[in-house]
C-alpha atoms as a PDB file:
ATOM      1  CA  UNK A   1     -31.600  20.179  45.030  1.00  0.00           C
ATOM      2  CA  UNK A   2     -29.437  18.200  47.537  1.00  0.00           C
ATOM      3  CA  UNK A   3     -26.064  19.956  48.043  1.00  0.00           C
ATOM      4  CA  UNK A   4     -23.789  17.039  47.443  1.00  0.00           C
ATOM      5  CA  UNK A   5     -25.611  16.331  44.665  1.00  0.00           C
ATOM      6  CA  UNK A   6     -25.700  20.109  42.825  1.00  0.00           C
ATOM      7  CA  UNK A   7     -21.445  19.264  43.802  1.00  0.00           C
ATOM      8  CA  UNK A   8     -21.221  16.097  42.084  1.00  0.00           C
ATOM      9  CA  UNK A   9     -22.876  17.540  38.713  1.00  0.00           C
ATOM     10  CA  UNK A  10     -20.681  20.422  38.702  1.00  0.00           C
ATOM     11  CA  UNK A  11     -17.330  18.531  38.941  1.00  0.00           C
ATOM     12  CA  UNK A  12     -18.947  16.473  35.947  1.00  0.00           C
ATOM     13  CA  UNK A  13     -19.575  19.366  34.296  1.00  0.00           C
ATOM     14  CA  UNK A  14     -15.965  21.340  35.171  1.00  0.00           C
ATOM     15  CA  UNK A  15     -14.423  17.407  34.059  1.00  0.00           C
ATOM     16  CA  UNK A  16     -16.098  17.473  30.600  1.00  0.00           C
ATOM     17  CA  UNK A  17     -14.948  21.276  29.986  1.00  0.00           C
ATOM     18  CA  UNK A  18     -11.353  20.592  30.839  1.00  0.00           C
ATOM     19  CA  UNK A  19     -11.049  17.079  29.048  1.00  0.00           C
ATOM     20  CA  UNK A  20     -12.044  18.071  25.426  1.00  0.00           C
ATOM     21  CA  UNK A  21     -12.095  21.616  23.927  1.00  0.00           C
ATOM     22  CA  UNK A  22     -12.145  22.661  20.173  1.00  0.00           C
ATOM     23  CA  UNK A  23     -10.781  25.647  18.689  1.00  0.00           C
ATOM     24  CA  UNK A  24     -10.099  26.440  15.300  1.00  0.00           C
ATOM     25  CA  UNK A  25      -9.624  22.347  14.024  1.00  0.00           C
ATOM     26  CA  UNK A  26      -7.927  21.918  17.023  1.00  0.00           C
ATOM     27  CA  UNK A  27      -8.727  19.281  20.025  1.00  0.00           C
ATOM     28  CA  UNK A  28      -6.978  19.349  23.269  1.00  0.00           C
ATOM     29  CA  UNK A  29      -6.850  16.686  25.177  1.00  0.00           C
ATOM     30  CA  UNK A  30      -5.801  16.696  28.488  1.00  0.00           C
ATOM     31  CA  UNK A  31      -4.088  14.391  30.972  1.00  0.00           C
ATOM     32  CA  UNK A  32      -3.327  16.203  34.242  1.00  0.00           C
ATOM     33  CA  UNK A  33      -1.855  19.453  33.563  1.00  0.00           C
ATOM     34  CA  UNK A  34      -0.872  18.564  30.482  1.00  0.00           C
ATOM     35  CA  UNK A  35      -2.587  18.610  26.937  1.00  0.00           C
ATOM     36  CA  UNK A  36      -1.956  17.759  23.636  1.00  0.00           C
ATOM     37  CA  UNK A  37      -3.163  19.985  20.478  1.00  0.00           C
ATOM     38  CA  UNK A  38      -4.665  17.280  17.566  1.00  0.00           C
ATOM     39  CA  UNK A  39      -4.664  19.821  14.256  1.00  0.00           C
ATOM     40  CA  UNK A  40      -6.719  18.323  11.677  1.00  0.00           C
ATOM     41  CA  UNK A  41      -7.287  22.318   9.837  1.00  0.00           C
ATOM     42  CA  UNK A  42      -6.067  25.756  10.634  1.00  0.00           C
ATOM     43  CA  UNK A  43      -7.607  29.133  10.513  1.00  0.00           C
ATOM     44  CA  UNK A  44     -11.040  29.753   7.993  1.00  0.00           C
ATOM     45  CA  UNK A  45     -10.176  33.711   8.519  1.00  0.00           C
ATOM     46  CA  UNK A  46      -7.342  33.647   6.438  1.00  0.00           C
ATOM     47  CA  UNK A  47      -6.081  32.316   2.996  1.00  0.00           C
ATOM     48  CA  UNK A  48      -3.693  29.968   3.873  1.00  0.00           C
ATOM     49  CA  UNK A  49      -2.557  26.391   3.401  1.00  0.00           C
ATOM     50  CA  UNK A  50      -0.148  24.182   4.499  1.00  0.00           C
ATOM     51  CA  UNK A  51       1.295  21.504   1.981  1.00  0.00           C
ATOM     52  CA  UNK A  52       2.775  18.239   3.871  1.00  0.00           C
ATOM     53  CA  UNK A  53       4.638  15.322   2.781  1.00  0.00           C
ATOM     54  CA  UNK A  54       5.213  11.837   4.485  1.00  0.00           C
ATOM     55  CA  UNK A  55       7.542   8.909   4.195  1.00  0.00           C
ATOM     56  CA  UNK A  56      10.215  10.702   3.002  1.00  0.00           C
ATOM     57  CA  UNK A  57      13.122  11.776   2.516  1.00  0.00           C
ATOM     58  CA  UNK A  58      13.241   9.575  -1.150  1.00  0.00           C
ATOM     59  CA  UNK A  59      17.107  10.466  -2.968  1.00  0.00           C
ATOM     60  CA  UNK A  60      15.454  10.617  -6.151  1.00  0.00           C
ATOM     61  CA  UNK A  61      11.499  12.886  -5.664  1.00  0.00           C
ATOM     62  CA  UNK A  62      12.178  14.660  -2.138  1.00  0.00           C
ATOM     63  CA  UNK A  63      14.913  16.902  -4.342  1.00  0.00           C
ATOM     64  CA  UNK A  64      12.989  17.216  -7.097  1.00  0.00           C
ATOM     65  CA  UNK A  65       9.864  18.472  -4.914  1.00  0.00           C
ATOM     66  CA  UNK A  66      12.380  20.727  -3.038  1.00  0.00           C
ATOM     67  CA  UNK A  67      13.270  21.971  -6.319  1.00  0.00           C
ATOM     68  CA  UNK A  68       9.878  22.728  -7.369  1.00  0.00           C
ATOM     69  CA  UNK A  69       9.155  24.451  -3.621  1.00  0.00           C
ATOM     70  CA  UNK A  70      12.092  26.942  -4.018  1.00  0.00           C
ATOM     71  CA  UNK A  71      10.839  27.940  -7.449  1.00  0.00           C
ATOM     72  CA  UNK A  72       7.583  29.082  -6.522  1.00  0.00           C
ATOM     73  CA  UNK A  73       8.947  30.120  -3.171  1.00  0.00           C
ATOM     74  CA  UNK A  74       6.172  27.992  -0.824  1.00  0.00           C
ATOM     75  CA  UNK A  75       7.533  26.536   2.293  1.00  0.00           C
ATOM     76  CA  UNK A  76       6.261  22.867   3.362  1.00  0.00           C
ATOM     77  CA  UNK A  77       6.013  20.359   6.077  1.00  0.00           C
ATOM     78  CA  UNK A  78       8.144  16.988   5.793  1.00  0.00           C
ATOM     79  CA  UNK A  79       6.425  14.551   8.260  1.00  0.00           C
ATOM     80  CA  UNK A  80       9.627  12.401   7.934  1.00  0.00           C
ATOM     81  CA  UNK A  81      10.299   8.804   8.687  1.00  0.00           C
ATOM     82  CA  UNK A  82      13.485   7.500  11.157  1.00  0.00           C
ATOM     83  CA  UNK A  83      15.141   5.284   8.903  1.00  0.00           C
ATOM     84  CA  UNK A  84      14.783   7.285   5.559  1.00  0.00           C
ATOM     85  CA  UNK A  85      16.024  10.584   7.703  1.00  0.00           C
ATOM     86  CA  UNK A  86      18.789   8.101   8.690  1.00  0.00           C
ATOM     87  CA  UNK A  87      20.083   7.316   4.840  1.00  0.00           C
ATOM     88  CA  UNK A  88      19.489  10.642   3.799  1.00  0.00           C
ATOM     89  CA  UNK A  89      20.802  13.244   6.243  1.00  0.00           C
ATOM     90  CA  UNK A  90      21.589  15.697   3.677  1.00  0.00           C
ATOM     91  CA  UNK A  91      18.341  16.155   2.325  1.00  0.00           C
ATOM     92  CA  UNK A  92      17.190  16.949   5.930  1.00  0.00           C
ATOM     93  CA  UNK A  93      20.023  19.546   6.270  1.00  0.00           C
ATOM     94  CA  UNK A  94      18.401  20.935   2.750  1.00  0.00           C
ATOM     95  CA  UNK A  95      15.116  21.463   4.486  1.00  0.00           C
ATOM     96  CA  UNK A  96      16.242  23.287   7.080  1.00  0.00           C
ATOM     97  CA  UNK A  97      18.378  25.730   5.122  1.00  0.00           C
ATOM     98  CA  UNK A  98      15.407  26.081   2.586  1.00  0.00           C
ATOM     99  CA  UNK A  99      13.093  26.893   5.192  1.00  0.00           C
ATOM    100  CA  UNK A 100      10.754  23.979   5.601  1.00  0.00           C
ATOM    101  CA  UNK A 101       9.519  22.468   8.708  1.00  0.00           C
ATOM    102  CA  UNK A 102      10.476  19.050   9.441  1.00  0.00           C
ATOM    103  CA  UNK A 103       8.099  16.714  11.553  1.00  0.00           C
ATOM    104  CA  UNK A 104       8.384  13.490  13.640  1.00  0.00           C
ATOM    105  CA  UNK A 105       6.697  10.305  11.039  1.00  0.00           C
ATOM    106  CA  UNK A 106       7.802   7.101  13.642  1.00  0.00           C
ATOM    107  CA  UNK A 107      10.989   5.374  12.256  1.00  0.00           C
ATOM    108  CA  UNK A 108       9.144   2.203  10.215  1.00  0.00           C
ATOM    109  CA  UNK A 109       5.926   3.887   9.855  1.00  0.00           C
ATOM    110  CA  UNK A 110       4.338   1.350  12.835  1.00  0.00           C
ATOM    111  CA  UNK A 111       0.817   0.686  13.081  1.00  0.00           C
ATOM    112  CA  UNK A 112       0.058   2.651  16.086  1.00  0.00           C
ATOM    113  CA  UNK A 113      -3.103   0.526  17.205  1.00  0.00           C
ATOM    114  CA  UNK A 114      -0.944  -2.757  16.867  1.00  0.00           C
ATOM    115  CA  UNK A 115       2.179  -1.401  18.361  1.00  0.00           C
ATOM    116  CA  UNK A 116       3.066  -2.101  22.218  1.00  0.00           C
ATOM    117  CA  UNK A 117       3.432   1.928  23.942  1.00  0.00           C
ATOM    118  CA  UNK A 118       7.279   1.023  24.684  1.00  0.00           C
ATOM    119  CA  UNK A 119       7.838   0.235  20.554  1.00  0.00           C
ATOM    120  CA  UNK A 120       5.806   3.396  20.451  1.00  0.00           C
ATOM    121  CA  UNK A 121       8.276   5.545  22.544  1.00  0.00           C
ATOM    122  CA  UNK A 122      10.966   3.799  20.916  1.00  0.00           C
ATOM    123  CA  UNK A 123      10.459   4.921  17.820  1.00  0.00           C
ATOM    124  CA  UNK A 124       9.312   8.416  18.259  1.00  0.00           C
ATOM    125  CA  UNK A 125      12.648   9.382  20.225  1.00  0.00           C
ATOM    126  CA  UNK A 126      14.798   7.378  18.077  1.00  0.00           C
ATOM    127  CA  UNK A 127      13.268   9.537  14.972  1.00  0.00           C
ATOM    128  CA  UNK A 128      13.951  12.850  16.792  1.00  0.00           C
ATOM    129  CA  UNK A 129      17.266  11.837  17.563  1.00  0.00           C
ATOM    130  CA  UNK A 130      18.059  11.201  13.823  1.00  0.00           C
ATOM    131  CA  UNK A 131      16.788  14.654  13.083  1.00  0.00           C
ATOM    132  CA  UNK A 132      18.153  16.516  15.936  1.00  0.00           C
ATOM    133  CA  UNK A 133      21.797  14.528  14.875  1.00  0.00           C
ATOM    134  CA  UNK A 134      21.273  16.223  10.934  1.00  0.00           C
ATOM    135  CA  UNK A 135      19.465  19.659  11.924  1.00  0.00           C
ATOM    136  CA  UNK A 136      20.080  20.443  15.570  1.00  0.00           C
ATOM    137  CA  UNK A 137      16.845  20.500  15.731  1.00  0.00           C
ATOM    138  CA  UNK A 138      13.970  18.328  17.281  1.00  0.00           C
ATOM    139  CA  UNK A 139      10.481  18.437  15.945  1.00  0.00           C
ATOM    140  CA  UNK A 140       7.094  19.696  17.594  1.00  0.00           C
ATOM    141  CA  UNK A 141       4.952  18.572  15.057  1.00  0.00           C
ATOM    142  CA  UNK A 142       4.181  14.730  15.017  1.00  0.00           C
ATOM    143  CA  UNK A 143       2.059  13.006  12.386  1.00  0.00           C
ATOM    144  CA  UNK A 144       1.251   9.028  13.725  1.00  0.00           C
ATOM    145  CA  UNK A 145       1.269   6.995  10.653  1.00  0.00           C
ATOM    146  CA  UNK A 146      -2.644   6.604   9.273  1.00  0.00           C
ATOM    147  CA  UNK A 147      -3.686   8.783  11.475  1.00  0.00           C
ATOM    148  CA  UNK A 148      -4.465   6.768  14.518  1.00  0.00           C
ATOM    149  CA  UNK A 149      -3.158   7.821  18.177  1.00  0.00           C
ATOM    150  CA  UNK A 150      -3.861   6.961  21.218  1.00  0.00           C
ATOM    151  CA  UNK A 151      -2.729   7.870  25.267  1.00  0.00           C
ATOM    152  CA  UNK A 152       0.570   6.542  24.296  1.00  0.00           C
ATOM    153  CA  UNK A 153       1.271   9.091  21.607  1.00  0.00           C
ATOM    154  CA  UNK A 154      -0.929  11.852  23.052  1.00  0.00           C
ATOM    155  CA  UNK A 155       1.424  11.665  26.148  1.00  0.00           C
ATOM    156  CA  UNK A 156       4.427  11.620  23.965  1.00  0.00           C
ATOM    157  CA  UNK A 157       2.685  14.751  22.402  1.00  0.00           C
ATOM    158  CA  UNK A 158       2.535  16.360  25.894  1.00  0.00           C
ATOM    159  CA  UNK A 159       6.407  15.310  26.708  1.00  0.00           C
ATOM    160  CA  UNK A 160       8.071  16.625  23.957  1.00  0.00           C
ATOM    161  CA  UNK A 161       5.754  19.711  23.505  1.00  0.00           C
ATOM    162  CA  UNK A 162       4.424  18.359  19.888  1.00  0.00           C
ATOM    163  CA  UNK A 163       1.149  18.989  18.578  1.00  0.00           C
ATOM    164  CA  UNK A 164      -0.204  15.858  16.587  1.00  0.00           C
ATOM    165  CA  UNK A 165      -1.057  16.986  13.375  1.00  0.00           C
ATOM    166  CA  UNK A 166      -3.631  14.710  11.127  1.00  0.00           C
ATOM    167  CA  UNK A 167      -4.757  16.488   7.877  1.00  0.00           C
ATOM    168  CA  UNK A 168      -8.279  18.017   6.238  1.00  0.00           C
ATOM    169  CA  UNK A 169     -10.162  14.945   5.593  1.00  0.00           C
ATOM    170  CA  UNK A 170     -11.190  16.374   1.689  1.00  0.00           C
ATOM    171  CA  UNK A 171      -7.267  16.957   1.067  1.00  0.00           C
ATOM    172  CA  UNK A 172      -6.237  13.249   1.152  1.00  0.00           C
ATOM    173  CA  UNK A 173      -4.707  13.026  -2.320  1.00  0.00           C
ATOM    174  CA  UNK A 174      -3.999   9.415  -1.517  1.00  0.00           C
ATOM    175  CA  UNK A 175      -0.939   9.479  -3.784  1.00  0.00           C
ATOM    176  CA  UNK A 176       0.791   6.951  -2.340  1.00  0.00           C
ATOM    177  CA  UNK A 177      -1.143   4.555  -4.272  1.00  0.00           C
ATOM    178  CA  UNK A 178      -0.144   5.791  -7.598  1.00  0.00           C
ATOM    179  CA  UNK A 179      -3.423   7.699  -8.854  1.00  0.00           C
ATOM    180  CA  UNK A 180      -3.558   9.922 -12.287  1.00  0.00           C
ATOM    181  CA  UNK A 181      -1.658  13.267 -12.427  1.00  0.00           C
ATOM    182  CA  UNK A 182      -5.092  14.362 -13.212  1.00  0.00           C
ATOM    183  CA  UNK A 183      -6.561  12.836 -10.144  1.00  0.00           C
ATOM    184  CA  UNK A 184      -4.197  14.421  -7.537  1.00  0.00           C
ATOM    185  CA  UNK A 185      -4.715  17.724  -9.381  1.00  0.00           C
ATOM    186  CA  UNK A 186      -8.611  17.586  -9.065  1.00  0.00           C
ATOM    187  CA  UNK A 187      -8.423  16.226  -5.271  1.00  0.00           C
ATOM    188  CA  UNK A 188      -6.882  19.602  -4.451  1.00  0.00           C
ATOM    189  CA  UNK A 189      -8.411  22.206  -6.457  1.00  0.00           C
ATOM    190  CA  UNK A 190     -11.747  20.990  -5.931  1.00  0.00           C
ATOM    191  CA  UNK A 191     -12.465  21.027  -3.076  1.00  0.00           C
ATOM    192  CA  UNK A 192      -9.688  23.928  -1.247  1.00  0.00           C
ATOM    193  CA  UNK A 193     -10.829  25.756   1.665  1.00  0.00           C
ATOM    194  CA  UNK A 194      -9.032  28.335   4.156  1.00  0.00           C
ATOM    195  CA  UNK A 195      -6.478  26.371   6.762  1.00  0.00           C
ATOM    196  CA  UNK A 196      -6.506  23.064   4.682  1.00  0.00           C
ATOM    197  CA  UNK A 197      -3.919  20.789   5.792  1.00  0.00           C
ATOM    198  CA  UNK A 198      -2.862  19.109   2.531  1.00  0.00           C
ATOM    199  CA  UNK A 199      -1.773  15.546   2.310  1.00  0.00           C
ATOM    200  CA  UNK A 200       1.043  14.549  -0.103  1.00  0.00           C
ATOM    201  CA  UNK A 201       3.806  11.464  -0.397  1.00  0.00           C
ATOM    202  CA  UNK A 202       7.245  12.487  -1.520  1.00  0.00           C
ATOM    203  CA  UNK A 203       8.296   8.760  -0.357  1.00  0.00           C
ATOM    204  CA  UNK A 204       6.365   6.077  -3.047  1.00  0.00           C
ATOM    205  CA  UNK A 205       6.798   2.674  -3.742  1.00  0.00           C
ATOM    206  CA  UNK A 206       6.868   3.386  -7.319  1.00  0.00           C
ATOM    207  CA  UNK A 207       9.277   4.440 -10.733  1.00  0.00           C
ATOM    208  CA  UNK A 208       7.684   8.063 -10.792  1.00  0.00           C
ATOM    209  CA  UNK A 209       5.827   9.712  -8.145  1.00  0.00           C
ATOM    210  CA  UNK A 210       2.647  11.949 -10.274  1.00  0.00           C
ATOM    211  CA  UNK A 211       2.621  14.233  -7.240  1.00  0.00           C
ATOM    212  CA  UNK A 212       5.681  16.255  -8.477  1.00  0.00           C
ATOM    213  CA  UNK A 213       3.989  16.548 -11.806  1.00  0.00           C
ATOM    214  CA  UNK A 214       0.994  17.818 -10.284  1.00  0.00           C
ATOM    215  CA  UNK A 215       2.373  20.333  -8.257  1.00  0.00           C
ATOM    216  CA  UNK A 216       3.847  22.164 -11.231  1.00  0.00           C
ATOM    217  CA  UNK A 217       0.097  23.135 -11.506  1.00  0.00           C
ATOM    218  CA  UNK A 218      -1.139  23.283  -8.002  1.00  0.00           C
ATOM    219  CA  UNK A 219       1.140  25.689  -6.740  1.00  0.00           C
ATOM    220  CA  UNK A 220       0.754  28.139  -9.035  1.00  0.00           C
ATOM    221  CA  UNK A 221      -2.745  27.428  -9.383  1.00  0.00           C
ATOM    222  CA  UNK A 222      -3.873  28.117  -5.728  1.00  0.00           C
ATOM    223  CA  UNK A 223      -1.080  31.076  -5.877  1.00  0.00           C
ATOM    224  CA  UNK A 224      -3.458  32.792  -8.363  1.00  0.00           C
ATOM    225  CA  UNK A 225      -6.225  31.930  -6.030  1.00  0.00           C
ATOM    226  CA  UNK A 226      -4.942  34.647  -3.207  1.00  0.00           C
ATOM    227  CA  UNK A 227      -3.734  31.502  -1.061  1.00  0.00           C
ATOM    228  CA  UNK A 228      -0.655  31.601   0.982  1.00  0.00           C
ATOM    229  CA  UNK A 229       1.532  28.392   2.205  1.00  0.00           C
ATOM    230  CA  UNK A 230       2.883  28.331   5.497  1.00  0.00           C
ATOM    231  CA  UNK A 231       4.205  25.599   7.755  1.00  0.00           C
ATOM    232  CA  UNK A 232       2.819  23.812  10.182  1.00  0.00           C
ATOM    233  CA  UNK A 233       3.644  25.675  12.578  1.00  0.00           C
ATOM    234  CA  UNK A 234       2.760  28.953  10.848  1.00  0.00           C
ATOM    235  CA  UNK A 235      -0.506  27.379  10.565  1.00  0.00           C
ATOM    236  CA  UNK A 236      -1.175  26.661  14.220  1.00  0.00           C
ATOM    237  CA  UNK A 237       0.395  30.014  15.526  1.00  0.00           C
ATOM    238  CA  UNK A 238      -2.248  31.670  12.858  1.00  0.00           C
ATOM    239  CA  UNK A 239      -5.168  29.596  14.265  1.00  0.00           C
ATOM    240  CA  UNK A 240      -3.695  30.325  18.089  1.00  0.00           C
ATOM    241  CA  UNK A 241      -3.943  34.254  17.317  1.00  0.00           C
ATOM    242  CA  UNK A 242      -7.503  34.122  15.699  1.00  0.00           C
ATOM    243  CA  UNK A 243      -8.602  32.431  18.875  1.00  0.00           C
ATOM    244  CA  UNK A 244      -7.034  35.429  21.320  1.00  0.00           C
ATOM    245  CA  UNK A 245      -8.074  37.895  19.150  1.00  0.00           C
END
């Protein structure tokens, strides 16, 4: 084989390596010497699941979930949104001290594939400056609204040292649109594996939001099942030391 030619195959191959690796639900996509970490699971090795909410805070269900949290002692992930944060600074604080993890939501909950990358900047720094303002601190975990991201957010990602974090595609209780206690309950239980990412709503559009009613039986439910809830970040750092080990 021609020199030049075995050269230009390797860099191909070297490019593809360096571009897209997976480890442990994790992509990492690079851009320069940069990358960003896109968690959709965490570890299968160990027992352990994260519970997230998104939209919030809400004045009247956020508390009400906290409540139920600090009963059953389970710490959770609040992908929050700008201008709720901004109303409701005290529920933030209440986080915090209770030991949850807050995480970056956009401020309005854009559309991120119909949203110009300066409205996109815009309103990931303005939500980590409401945060940072309430907590003192700045999130590293950042959920783009349905899921969708691009270069724009992938280089925010990279800026701001945030891993994007999506959620296991079977765990999608899809309670914002108002399903059966029942429903939520079975959407979980069913189907829980090691690492899930679980995907809840303490912000609704509606009177009552089921999902606090079927926690009371989720928690203790999966509790009994040997599982363990941990933050996001708990969840990442897990999946990070499975890998090196």
């Amino acid at each position: 084989m021609n020199k030049k030619i075995f050269l230009i195959i390797m860099l191909f191959i070297i490019f593809g390596l360096l571009t897209t690796r997976h480890i442990q639900g994790k992509s990492k996509y690079t851009f320069g010497h940069n990358y960003a970490q896109v968690i959709k699971h965490g570890s299968k090795e160990e027992k352990v699941i994260a519970l997230t909410f998104d939209d919030g805070p809400h004045p009247e269900f956020t508390p009400q979930i906290l409540d139920i949290l600090e009963e059953y002692n389970v710490k959770a992930t609040f992908f929050v949104l700008g201008q709720h944060g901004e109303m409701y600074p005290d529920i933030l604080k209440r986080q915090i001290n209770e030991g949850h993890e807050i995480g970056n939501h956009t401020y309005t909950h854009i559309n991120i594939k119909k949203t110009p990358a300066e409205k996109i900047k815009e309103e990931f720094y303005r939500t980590q400056e409401v945060i940072h303002s309430s907590t003192e601190i700045k999130p590293k975990v950042f959920r783009p609204p349905y899921g969708i991201y691009d270069n724009t957010v992938v280089n925010i990602a990279n800026e701001n040292n945030c891993s994007i974090v999506l959620w296991s595609p079977h765990q999608d209780s899809k309670d914002w649109s108002h399903p059966e206690v029942e429903k939520i309950i079975d959407t979980t239980i069913s189907k829980v594996e090691n690492g899930d990412i679980i995907l809840f709503h303490d912000y609704v559009y509606y009177d009552t939001n089921n999902t606090i009613e079927a926690l009371e039986y989720i928690i203790p439910e999966l509790k009994n099942r040997g599982y363990e809830f941990v933050t996001m970040s708990e969840l990442i750092d897990l999946s990070v030391k499975q890998v090196s080990h």
